[in-house]
PDB file of N, CA and C in Angstrom:
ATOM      1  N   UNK A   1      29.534  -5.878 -94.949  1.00  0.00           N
ATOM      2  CA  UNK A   1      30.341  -4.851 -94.351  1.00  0.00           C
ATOM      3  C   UNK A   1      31.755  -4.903 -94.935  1.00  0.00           C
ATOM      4  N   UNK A   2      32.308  -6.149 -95.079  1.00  0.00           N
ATOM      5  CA  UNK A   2      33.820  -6.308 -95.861  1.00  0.00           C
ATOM      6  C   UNK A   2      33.919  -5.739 -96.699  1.00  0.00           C
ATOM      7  N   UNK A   3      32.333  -6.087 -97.763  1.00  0.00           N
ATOM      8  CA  UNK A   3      33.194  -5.452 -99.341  1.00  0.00           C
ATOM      9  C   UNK A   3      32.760  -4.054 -99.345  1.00  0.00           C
ATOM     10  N   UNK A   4      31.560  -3.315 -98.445  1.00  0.00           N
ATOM     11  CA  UNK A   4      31.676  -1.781 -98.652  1.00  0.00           C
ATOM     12  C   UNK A   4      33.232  -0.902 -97.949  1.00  0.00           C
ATOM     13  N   UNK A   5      33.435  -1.529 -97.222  1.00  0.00           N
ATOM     14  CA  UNK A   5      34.911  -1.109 -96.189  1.00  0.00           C
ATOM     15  C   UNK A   5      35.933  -1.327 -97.587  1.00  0.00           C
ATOM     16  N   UNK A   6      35.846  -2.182 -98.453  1.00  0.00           N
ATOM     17  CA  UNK A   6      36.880  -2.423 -99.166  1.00  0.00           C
ATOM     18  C   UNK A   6      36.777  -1.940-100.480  1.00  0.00           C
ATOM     19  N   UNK A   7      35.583  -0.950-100.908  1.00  0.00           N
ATOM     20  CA  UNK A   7      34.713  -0.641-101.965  1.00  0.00           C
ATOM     21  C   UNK A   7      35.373   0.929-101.365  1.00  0.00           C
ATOM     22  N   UNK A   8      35.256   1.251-100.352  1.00  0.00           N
ATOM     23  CA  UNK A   8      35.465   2.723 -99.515  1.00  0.00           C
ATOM     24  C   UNK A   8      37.464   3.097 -99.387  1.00  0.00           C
ATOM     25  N   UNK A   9      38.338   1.829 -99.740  1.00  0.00           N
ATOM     26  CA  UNK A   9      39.392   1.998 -99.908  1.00  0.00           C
ATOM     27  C   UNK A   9      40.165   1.408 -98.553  1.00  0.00           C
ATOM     28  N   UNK A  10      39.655   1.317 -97.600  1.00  0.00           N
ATOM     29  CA  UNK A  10      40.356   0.658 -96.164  1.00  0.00           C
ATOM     30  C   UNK A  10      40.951  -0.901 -96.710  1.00  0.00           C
ATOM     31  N   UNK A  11      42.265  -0.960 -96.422  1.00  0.00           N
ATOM     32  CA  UNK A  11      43.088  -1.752 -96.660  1.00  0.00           C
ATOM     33  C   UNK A  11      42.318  -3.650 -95.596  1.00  0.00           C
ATOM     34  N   UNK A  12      42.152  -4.289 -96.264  1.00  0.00           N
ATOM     35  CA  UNK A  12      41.839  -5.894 -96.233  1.00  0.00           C
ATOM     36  C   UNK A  12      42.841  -6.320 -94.566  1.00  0.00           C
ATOM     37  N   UNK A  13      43.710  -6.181 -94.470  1.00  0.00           N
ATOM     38  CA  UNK A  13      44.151  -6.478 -92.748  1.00  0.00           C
ATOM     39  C   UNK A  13      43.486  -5.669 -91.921  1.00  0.00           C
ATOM     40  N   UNK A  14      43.092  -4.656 -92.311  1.00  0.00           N
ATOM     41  CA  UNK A  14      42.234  -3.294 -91.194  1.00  0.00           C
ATOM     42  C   UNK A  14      41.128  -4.047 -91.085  1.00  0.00           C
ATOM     43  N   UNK A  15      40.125  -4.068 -92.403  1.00  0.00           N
ATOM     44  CA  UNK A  15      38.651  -4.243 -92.521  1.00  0.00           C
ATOM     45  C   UNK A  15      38.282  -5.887 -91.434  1.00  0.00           C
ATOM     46  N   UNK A  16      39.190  -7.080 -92.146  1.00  0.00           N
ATOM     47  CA  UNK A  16      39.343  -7.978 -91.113  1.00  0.00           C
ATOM     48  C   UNK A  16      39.526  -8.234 -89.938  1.00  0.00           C
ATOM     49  N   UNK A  17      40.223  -7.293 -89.291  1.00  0.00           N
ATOM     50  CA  UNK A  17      40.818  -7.074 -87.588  1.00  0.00           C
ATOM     51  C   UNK A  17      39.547  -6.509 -87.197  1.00  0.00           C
ATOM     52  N   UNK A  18      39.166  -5.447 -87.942  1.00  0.00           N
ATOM     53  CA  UNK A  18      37.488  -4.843 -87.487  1.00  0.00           C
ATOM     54  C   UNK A  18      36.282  -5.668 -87.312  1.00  0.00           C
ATOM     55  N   UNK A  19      36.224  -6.414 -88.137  1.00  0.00           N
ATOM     56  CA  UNK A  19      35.466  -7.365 -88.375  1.00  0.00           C
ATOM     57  C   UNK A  19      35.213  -8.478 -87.045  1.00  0.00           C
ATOM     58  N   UNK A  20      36.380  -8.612 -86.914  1.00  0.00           N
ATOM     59  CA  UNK A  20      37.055  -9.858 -86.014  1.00  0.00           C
ATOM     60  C   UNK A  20      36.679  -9.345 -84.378  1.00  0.00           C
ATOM     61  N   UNK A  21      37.001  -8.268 -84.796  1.00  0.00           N
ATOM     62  CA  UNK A  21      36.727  -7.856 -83.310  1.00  0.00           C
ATOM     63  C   UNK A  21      35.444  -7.178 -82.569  1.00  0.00           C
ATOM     64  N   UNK A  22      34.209  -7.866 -83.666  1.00  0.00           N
ATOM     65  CA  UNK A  22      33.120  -6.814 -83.705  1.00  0.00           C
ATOM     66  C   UNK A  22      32.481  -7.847 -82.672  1.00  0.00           C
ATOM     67  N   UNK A  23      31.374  -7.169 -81.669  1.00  0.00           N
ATOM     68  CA  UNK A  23      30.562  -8.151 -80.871  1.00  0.00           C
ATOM     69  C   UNK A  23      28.994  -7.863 -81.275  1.00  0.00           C
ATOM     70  N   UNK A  24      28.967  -8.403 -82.218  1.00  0.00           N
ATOM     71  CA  UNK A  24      27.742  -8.487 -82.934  1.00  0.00           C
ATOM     72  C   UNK A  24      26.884  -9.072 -82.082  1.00  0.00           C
ATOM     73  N   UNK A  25      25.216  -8.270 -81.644  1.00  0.00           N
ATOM     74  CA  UNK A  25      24.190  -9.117 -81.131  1.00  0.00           C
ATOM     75  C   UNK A  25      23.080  -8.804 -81.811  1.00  0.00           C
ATOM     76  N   UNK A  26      22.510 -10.009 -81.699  1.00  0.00           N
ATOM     77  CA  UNK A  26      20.956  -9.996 -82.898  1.00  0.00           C
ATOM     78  C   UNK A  26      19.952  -9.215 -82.052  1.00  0.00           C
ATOM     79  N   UNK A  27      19.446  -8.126 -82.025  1.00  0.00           N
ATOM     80  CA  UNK A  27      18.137  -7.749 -81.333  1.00  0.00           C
ATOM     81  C   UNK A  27      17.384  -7.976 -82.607  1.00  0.00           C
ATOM     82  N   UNK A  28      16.726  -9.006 -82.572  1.00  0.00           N
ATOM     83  CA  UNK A  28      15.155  -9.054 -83.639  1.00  0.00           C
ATOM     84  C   UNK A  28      14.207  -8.421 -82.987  1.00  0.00           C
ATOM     85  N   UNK A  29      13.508  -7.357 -84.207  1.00  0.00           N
ATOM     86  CA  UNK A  29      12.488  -6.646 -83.930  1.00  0.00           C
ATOM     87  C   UNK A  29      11.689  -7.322 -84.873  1.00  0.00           C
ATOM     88  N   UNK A  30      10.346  -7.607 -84.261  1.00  0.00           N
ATOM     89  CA  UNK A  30       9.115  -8.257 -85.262  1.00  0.00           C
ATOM     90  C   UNK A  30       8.189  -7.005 -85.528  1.00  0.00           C
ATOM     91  N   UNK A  31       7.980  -6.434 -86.563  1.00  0.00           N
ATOM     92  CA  UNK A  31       7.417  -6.290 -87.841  1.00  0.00           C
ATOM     93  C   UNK A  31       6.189  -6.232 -87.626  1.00  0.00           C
ATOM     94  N   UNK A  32       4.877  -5.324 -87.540  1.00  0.00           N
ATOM     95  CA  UNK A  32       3.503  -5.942 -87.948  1.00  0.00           C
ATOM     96  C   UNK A  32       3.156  -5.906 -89.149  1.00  0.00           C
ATOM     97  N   UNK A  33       2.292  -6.658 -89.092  1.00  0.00           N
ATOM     98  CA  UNK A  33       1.877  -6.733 -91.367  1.00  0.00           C
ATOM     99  C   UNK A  33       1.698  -5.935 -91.699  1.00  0.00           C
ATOM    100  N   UNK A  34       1.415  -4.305 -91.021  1.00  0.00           N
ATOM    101  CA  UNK A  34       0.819  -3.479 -91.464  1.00  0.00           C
ATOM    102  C   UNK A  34       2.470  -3.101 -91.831  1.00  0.00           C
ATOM    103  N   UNK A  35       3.638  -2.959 -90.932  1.00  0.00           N
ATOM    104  CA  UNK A  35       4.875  -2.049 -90.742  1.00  0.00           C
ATOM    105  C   UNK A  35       4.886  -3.182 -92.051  1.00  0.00           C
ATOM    106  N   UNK A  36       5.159  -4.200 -92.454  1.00  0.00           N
ATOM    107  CA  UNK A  36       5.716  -5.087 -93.054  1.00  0.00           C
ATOM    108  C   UNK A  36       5.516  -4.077 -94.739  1.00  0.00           C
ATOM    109  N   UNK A  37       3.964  -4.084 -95.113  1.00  0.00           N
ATOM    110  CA  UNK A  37       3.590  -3.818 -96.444  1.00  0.00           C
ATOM    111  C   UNK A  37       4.087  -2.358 -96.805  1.00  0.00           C
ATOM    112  N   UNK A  38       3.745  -1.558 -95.306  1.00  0.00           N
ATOM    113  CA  UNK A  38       4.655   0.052 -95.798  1.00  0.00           C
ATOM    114  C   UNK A  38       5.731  -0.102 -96.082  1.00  0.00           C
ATOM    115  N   UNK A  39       6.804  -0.732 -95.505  1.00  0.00           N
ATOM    116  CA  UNK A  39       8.201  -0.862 -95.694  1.00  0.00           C
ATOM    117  C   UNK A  39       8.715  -1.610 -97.177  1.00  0.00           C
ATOM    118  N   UNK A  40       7.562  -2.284 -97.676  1.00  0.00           N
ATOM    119  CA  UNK A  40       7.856  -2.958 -99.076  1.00  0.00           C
ATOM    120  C   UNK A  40       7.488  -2.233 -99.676  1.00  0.00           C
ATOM    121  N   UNK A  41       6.361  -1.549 -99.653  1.00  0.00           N
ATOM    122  CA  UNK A  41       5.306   0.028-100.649  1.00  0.00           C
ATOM    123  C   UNK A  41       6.556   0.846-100.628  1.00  0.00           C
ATOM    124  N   UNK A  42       7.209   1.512 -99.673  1.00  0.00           N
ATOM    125  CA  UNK A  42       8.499   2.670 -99.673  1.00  0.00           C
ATOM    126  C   UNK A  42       9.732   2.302-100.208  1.00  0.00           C
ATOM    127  N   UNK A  43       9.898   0.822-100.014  1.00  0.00           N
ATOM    128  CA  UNK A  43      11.271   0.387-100.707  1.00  0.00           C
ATOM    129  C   UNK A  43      10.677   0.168-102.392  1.00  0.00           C
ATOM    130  N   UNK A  44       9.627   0.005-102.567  1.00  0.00           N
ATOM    131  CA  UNK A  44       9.292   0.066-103.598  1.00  0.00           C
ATOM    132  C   UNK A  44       9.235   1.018-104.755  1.00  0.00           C
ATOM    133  N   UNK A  45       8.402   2.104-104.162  1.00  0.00           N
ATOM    134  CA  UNK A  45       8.474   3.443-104.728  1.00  0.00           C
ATOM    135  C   UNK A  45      10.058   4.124-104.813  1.00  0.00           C
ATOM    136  N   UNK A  46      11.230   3.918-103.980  1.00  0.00           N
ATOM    137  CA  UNK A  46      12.564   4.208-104.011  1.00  0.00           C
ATOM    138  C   UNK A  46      12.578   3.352-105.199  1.00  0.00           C
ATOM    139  N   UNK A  47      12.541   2.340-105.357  1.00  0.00           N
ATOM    140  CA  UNK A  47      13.077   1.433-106.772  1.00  0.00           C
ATOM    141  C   UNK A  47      12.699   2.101-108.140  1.00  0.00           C
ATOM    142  N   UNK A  48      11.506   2.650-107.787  1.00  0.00           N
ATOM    143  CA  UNK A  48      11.055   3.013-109.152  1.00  0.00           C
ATOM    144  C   UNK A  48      11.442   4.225-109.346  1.00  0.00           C
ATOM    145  N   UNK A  49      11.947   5.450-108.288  1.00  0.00           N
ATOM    146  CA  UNK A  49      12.019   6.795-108.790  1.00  0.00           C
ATOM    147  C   UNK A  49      13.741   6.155-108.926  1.00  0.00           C
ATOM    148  N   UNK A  50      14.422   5.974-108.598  1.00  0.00           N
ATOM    149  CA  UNK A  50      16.238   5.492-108.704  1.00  0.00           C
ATOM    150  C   UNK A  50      15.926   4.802-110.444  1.00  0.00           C
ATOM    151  N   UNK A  51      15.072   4.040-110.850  1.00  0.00           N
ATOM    152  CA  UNK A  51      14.765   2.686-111.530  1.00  0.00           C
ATOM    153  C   UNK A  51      14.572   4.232-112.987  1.00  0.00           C
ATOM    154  N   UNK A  52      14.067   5.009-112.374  1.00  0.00           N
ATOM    155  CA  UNK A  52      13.829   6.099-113.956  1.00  0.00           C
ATOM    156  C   UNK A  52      14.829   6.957-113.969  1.00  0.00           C
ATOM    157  N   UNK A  53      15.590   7.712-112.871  1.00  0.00           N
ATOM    158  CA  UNK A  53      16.532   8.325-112.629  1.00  0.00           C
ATOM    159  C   UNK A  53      17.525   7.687-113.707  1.00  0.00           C
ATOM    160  N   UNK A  54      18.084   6.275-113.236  1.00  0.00           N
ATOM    161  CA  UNK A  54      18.991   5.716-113.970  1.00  0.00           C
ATOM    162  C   UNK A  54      18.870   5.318-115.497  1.00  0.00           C
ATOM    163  N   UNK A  55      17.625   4.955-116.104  1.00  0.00           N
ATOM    164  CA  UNK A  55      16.761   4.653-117.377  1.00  0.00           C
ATOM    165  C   UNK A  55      17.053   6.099-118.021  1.00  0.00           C
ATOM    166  N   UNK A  56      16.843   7.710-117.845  1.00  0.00           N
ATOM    167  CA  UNK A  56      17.194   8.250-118.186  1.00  0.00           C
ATOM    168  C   UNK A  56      18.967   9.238-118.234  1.00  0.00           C
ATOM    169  N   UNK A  57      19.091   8.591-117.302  1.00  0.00           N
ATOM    170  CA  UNK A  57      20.657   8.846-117.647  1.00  0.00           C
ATOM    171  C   UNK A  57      21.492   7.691-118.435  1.00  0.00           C
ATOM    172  N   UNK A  58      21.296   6.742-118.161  1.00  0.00           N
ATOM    173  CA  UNK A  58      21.670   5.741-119.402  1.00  0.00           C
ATOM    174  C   UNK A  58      21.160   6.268-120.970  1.00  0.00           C
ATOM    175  N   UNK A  59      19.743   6.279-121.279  1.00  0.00           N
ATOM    176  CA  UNK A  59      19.552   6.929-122.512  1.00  0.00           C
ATOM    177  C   UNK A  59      20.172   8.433-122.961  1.00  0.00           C
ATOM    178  N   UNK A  60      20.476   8.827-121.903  1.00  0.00           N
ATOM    179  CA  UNK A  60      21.181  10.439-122.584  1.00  0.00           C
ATOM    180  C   UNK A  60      22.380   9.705-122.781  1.00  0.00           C
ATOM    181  N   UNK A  61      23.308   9.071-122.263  1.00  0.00           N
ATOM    182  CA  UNK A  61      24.272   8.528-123.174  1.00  0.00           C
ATOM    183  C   UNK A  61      24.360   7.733-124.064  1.00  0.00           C
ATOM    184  N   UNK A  62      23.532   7.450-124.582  1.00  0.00           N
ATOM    185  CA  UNK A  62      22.826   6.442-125.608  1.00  0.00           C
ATOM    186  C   UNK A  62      23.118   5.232-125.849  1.00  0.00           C
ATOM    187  N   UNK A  63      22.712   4.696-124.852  1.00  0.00           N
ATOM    188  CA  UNK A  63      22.535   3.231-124.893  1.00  0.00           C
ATOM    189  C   UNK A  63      21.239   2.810-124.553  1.00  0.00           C
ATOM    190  N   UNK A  64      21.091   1.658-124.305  1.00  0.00           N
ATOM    191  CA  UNK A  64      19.514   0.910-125.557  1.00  0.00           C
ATOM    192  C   UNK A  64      19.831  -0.823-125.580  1.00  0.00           C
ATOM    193  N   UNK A  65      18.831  -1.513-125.328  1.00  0.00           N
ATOM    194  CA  UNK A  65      19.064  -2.749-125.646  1.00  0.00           C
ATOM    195  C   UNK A  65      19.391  -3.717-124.443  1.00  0.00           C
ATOM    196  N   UNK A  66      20.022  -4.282-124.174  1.00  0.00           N
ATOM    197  CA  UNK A  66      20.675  -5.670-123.293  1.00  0.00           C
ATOM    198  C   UNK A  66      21.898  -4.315-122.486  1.00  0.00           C
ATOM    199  N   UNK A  67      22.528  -3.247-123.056  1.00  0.00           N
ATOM    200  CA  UNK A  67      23.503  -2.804-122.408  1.00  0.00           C
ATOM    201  C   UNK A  67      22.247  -1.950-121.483  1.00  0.00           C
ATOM    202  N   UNK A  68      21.712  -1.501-121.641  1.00  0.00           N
ATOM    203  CA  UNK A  68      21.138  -0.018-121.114  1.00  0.00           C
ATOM    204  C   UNK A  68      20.805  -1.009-119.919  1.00  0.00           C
ATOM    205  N   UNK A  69      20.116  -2.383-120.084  1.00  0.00           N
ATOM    206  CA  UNK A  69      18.918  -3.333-118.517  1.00  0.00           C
ATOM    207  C   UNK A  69      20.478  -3.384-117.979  1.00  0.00           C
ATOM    208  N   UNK A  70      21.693  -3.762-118.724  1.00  0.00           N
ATOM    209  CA  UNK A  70      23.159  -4.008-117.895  1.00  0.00           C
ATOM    210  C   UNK A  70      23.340  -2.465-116.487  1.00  0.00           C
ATOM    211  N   UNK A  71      23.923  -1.498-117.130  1.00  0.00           N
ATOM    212  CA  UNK A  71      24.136  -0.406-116.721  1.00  0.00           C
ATOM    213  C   UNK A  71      23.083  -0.220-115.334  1.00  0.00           C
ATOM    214  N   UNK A  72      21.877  -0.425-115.626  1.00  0.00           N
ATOM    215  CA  UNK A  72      20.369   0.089-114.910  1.00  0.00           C
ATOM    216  C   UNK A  72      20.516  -1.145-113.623  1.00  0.00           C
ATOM    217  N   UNK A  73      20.911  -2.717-113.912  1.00  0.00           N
ATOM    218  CA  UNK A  73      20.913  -3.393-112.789  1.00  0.00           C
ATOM    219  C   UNK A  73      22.433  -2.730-112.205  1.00  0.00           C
ATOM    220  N   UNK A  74      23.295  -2.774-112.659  1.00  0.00           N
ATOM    221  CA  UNK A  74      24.678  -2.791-112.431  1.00  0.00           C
ATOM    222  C   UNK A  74      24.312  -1.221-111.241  1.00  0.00           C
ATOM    223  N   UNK A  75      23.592  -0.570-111.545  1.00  0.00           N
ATOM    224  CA  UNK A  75      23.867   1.203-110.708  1.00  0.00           C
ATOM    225  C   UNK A  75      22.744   1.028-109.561  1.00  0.00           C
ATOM    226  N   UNK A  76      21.952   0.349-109.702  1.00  0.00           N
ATOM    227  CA  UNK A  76      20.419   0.162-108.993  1.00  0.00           C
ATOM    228  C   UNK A  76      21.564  -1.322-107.510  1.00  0.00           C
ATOM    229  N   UNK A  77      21.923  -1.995-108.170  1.00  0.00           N
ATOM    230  CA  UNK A  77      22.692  -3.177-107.210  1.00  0.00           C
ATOM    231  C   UNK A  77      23.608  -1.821-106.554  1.00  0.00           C
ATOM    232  N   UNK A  78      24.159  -1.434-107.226  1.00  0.00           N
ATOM    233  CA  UNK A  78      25.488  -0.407-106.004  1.00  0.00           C
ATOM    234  C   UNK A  78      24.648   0.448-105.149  1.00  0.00           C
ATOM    235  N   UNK A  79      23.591   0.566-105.215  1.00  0.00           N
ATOM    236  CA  UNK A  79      22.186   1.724-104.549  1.00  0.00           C
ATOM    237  C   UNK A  79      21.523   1.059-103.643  1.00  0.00           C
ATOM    238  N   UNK A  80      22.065  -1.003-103.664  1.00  0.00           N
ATOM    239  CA  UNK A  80      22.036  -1.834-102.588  1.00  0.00           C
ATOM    240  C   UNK A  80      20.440  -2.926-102.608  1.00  0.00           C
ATOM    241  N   UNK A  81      19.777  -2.767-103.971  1.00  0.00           N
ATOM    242  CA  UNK A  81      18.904  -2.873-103.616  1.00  0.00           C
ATOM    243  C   UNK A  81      18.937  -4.526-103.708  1.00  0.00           C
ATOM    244  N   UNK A  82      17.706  -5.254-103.306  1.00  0.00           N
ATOM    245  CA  UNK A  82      18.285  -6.490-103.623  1.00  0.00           C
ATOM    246  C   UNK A  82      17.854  -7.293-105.114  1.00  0.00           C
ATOM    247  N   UNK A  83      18.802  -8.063-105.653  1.00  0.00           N
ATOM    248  CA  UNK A  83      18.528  -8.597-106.959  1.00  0.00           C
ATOM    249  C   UNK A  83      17.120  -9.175-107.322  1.00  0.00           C
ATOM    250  N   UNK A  84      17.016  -9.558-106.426  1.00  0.00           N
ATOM    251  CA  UNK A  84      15.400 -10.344-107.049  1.00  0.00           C
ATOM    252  C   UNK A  84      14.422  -8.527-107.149  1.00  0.00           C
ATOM    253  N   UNK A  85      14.124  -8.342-106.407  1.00  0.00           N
ATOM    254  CA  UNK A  85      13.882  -6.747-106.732  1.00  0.00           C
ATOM    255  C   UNK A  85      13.769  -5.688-107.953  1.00  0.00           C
ATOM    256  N   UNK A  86      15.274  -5.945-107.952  1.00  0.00           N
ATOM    257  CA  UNK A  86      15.653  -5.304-109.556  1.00  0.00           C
ATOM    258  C   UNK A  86      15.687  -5.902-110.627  1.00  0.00           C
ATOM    259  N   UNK A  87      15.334  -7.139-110.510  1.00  0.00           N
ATOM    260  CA  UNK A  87      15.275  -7.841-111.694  1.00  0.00           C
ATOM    261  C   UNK A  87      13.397  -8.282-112.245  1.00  0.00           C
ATOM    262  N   UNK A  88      12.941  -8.171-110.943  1.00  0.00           N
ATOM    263  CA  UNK A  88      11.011  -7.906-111.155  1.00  0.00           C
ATOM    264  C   UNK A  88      11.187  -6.663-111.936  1.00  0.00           C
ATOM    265  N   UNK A  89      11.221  -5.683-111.228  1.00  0.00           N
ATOM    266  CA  UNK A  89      11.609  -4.720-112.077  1.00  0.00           C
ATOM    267  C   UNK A  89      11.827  -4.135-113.740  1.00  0.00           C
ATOM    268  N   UNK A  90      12.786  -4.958-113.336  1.00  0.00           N
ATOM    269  CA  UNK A  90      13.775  -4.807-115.351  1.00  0.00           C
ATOM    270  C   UNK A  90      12.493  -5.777-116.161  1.00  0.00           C
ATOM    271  N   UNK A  91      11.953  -6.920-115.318  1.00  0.00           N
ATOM    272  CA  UNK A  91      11.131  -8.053-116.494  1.00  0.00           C
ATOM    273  C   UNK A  91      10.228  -7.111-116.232  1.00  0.00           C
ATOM    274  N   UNK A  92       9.256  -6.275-115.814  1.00  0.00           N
ATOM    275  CA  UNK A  92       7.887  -5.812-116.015  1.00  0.00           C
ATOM    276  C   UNK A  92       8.431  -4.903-116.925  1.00  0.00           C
ATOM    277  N   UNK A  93       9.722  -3.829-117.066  1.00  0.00           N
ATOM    278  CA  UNK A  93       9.475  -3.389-118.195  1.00  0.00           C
ATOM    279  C   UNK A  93      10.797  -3.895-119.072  1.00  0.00           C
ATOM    280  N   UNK A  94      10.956  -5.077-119.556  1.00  0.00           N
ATOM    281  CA  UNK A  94      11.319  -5.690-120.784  1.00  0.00           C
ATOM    282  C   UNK A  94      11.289  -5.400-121.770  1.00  0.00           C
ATOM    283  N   UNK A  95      10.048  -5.355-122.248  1.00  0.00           N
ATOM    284  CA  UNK A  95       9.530  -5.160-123.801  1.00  0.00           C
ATOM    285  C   UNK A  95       9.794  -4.355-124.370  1.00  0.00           C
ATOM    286  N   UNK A  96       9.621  -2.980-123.131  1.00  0.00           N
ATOM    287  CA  UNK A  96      10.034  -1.636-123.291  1.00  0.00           C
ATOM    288  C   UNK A  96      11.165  -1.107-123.325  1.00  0.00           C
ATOM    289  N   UNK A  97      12.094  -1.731-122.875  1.00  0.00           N
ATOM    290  CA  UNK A  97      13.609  -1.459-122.529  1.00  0.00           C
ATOM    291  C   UNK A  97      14.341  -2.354-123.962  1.00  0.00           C
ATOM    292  N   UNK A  98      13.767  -3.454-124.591  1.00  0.00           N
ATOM    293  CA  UNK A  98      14.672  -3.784-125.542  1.00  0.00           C
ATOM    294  C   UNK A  98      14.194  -3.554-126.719  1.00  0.00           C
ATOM    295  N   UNK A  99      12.518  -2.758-126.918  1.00  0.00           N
ATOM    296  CA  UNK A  99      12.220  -2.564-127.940  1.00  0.00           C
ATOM    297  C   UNK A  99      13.000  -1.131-128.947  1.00  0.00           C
ATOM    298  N   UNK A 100      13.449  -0.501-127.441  1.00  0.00           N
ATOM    299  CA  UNK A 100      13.986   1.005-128.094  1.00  0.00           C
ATOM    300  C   UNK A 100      15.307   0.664-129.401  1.00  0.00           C
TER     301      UNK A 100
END
């Protein structure tokens, strides 16, 4: 929450006092295996249509190589997703991404 508040321009004494004064409570909701695998299948399929979205707007500006997997994690991480994620991702298509 700090660094999007501070990513969004709200000044570091604000975002902190907010912070400070938040009464955070955990309601855990449990998940069935079934909710579990849809919710990884949908976050999944988001990875991959964002994952080509970005693959082709990087190549219209023409880049290629070690910069283009840079750019593609670097825009896919600000889109929140999590690293281990995007980085399965980038290694299944490797070969393909540094052969261009």
């Amino acid at each position: 929450m700090y660094e999007k508040l501070g990513r969004m321009g709200y000044p570091t004494e604000m975002v902190l006092e907010v912070i400070k004064n938040l009464e955070l409570t955990d309601e855990s909701m449990e998940l069935s295996e079934d909710d579990l695998v849809w919710e990884e299948k949908k976050q999944q399929e988001k990875l991959d249509r964002d994952f080509q979205k970005y693959l082709r707007t990087q190549r219209q500006k023409g880049l290629a190589g070690k910069v283009l997997i840079y750019q593609i994690k670097k825009s896919l991480m600000g889109r929140g997703y999590p690293y281990e994620l995007i980085n399965e991702k980038i290694e299944a298509m490797q070969e393909e991404l540094l052969d261009e």
